[in-house]
N, C-alpha and C. Protein backbone atom coordinates (compact mmCIF):
# COMPACT_ATOMS: atom_id res chain seq x y z
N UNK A 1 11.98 16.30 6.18
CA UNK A 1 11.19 15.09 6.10
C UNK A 1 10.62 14.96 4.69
N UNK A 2 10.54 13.89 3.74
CA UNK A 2 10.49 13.41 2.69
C UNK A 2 9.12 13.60 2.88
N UNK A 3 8.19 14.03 1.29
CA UNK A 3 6.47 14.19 1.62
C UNK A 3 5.80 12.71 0.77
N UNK A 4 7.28 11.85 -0.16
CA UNK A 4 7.23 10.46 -0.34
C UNK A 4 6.85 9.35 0.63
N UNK A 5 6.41 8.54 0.75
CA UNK A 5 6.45 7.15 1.10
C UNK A 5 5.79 6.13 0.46
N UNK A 6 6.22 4.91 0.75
CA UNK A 6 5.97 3.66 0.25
C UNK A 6 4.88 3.05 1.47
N UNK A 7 4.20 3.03 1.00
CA UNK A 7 3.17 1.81 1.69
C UNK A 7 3.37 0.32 1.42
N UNK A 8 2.96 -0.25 2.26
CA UNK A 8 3.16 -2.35 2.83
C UNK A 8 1.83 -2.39 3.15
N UNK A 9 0.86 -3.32 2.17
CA UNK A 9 0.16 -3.65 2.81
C UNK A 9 -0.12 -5.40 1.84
N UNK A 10 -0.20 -6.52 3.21
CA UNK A 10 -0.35 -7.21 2.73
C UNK A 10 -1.70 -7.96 2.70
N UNK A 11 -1.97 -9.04 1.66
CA UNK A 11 -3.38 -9.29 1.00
C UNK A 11 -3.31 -11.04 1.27
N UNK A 12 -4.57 -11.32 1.41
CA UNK A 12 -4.47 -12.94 1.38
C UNK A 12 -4.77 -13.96 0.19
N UNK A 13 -5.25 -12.74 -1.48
CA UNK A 13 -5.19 -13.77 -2.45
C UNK A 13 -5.19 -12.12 -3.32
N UNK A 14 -4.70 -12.36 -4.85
CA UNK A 14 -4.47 -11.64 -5.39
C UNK A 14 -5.73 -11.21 -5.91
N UNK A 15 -6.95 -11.74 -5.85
CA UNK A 15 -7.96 -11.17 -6.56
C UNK A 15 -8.29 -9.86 -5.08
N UNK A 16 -8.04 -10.46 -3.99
CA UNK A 16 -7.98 -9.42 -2.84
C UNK A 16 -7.21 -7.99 -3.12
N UNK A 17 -6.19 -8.43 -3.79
CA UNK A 17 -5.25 -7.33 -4.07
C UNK A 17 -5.41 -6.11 -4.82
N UNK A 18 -6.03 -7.09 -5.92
CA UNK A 18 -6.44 -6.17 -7.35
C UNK A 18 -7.67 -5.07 -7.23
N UNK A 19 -8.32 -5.54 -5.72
CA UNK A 19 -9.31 -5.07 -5.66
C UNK A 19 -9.10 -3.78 -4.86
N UNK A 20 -8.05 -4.12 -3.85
CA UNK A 20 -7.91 -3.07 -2.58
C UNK A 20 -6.59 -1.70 -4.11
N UNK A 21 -5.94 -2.57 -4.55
CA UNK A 21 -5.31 -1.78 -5.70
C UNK A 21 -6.09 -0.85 -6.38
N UNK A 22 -7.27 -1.04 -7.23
CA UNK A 22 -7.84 -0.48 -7.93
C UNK A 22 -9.06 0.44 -6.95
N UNK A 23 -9.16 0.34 -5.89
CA UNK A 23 -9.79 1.29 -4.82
C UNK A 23 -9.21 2.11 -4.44
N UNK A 24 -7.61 2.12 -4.07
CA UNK A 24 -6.72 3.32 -4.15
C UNK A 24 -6.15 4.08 -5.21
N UNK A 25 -5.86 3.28 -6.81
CA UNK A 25 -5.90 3.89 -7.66
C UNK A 25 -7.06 4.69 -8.58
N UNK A 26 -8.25 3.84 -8.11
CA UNK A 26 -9.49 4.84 -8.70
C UNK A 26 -9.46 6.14 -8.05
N UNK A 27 -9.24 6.59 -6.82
CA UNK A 27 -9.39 7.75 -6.01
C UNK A 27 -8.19 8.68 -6.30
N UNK A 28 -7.25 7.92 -7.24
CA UNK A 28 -6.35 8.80 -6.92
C UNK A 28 -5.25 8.94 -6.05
N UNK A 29 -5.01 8.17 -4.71
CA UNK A 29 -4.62 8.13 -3.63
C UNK A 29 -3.35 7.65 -3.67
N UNK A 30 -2.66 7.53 -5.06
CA UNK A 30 -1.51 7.06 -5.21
C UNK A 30 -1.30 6.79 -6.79
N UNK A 31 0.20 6.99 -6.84
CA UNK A 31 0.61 7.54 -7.91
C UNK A 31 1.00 5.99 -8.98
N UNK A 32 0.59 4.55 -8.13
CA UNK A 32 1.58 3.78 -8.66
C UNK A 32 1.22 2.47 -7.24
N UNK A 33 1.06 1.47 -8.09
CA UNK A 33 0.64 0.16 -6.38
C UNK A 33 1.06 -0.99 -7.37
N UNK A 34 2.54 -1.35 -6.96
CA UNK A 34 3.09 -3.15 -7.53
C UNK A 34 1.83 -4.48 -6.25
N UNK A 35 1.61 -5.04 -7.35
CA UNK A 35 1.30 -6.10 -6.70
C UNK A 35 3.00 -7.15 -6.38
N UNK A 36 3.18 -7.94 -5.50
CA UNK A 36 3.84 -8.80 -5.55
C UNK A 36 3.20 -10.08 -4.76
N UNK A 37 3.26 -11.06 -5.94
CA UNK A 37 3.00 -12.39 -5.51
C UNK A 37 4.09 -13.46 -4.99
N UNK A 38 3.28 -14.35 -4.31
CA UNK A 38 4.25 -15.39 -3.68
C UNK A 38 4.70 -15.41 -2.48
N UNK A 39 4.38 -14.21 -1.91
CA UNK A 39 4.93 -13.68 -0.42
C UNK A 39 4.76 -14.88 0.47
N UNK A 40 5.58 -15.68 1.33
CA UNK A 40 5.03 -16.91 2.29
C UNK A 40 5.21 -15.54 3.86
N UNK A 41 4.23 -15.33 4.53
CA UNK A 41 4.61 -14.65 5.96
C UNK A 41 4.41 -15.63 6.84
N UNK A 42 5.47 -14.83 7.91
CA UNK A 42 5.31 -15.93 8.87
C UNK A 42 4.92 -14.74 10.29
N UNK A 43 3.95 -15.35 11.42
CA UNK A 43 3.68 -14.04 11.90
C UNK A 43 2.98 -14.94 13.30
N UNK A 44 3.17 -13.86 14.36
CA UNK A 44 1.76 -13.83 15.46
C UNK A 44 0.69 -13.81 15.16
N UNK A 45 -0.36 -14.54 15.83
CA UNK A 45 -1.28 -13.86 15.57
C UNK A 45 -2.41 -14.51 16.83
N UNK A 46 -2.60 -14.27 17.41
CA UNK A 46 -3.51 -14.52 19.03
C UNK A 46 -2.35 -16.02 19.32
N UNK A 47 -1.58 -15.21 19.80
CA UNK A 47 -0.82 -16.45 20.67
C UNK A 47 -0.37 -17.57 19.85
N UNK A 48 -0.32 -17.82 18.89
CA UNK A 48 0.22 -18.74 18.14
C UNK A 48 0.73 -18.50 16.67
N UNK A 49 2.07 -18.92 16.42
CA UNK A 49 3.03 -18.83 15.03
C UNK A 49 2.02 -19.58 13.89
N UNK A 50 1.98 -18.74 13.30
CA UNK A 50 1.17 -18.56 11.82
C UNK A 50 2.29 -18.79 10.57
N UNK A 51 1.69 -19.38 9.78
CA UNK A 51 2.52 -18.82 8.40
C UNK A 51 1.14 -19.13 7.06
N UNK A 52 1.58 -18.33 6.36
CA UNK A 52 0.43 -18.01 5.28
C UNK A 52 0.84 -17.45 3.86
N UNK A 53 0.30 -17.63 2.89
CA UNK A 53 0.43 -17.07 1.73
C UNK A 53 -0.06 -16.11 1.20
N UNK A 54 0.48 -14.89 1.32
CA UNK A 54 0.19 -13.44 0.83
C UNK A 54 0.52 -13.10 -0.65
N UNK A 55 0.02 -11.84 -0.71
CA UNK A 55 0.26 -11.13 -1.42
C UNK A 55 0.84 -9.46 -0.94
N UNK A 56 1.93 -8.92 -1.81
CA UNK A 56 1.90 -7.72 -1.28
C UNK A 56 2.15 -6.59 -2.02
N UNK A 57 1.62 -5.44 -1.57
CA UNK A 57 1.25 -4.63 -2.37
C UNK A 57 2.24 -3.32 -1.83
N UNK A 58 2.93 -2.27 -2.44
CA UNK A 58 3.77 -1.57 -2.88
C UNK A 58 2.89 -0.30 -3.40
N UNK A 59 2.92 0.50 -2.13
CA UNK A 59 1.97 1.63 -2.93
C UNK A 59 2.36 3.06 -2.60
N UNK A 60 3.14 3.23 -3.41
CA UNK A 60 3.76 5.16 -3.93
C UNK A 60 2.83 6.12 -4.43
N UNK A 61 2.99 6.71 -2.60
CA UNK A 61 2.10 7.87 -2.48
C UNK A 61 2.85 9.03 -1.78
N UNK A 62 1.82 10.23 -1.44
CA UNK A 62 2.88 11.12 -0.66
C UNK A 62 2.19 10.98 0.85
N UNK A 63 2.93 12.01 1.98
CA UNK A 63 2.81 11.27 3.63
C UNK A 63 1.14 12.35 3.49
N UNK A 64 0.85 12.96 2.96
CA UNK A 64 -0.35 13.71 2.81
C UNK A 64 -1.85 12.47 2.54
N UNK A 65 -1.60 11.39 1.84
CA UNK A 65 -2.12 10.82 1.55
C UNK A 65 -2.58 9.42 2.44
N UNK A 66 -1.49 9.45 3.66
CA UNK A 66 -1.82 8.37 4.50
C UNK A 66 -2.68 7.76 4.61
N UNK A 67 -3.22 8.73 5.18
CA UNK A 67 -4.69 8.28 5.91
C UNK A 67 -5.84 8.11 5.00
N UNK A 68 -5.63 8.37 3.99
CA UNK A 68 -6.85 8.45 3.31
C UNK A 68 -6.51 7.40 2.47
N UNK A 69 -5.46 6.90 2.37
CA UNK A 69 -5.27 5.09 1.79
C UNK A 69 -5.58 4.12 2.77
N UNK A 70 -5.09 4.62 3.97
CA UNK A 70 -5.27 3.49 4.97
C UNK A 70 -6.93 2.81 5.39
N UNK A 71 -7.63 4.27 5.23
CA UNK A 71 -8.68 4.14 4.94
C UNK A 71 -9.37 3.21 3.67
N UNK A 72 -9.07 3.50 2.76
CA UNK A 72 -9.35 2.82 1.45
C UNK A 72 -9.08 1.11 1.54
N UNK A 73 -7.99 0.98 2.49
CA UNK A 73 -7.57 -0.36 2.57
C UNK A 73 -8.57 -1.18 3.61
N UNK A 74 -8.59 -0.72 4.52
CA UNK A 74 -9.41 -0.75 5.81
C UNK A 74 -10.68 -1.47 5.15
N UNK A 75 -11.51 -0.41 4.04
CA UNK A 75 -13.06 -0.72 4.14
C UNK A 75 -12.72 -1.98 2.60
N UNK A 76 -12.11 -2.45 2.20
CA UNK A 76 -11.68 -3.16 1.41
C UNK A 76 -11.16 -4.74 1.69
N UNK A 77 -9.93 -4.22 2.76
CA UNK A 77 -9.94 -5.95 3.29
C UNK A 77 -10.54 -6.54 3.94
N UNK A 78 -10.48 -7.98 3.91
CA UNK A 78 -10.53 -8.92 4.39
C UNK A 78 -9.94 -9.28 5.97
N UNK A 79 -9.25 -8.77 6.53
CA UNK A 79 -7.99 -8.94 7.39
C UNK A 79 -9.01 -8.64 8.42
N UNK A 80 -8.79 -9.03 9.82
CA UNK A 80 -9.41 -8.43 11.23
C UNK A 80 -8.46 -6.67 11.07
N UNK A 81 -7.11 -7.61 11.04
CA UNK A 81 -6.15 -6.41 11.01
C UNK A 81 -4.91 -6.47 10.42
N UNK A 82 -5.56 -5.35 9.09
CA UNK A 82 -4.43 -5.30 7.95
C UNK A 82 -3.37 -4.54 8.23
N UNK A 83 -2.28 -5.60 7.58
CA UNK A 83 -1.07 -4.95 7.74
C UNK A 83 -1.36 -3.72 6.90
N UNK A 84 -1.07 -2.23 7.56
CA UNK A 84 -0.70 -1.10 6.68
C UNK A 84 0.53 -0.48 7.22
N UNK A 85 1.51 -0.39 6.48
CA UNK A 85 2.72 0.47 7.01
C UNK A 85 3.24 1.36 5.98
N UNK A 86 4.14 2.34 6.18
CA UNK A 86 4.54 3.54 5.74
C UNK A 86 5.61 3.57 6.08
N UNK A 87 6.67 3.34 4.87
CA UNK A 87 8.24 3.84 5.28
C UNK A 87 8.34 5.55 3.93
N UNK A 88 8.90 6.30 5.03
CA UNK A 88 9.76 7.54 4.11
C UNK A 88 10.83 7.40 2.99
N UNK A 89 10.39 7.89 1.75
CA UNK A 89 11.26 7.70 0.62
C UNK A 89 12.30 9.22 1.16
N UNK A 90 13.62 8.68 1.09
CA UNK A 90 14.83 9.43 1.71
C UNK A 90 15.50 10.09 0.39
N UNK A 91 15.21 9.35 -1.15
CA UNK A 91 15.61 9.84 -2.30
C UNK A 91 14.77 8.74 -3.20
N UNK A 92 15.01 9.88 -4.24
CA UNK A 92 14.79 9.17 -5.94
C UNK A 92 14.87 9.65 -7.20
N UNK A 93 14.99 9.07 -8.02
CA UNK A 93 15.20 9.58 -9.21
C UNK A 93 14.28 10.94 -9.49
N UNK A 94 14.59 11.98 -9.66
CA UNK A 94 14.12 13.54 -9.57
C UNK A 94 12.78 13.47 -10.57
N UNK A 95 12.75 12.73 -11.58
CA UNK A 95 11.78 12.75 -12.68
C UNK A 95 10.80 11.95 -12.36
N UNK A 96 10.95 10.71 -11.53
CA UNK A 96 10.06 9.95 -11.19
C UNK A 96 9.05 10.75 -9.81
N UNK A 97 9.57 11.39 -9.29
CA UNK A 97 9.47 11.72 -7.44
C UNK A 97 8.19 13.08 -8.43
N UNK A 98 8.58 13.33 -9.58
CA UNK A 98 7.94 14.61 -9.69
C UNK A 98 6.26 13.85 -10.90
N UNK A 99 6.56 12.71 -11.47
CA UNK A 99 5.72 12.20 -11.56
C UNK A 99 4.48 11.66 -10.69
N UNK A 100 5.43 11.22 -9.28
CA UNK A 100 4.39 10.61 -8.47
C UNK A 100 3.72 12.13 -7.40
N UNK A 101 4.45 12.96 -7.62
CA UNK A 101 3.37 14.19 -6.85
C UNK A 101 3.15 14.74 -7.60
N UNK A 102 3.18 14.36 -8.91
CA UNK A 102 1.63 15.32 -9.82
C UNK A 102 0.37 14.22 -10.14
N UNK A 103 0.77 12.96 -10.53
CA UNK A 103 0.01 11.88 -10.34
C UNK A 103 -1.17 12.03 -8.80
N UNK A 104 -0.74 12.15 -8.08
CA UNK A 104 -1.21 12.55 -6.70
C UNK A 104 -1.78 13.46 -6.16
N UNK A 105 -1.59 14.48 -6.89
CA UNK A 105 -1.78 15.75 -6.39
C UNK A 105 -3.28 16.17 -7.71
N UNK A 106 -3.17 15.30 -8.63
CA UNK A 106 -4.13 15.57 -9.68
C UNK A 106 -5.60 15.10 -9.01
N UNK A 107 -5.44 14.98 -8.14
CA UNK A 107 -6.77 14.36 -7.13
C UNK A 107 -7.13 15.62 -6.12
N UNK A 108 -6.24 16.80 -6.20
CA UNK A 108 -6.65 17.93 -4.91
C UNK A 108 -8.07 18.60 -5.70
């Protein structure tokens, strides 16, 4: 099992973003967070089709670090209930993978 993953979490205006961004990068909690703008989602949300303009954020960390971003995101957004998800990085460039767990790990 990969000790990489990518975090999804999406934002409802970019000054939202920059903020929940720089709360996980001040701590440390990640090695690296793309903002991406323009996102249109389209979604549930209490019984009725939504669509909205996000922002989303891209945040390379290791699976050690989960919880303690999800956290960071949590007391930060805006959302009733923020999207946070976690997919496993399966590979990557060897030099980068060793950047983002010393980047990361410079926080133990």
């Amino acid at each position: 099992m990969s000790q990489f993953v990518v975090g999804f979490v999406t934002c409802s205006t970019r000054a939202e973003a920059r903020q929940i961004t720089r709360a996980i990068l001040t701590k440390k909690l990640a090695a690296c967070v793309n903002i991406v703008n323009g996102l249109e989602s389209h979604y549930w949300w209490r019984g009725k089709l939504e669509r909205a303009r996000e922002c989303l954020l891209l945040v390379k960390t290791t699976r050690a670090r989960i919880r303690a971003v999800t956290s960071a995101v949590k007391a930060a957004h805006g959302y009733e209930v923020p999207e946070v998800i976690f997919l496993p990085v399966v590979a990557g460039e060897r030099r980068y993978l060793k950047w983002l767990r010393n980047s990361v790990r410079a926080n133990d």
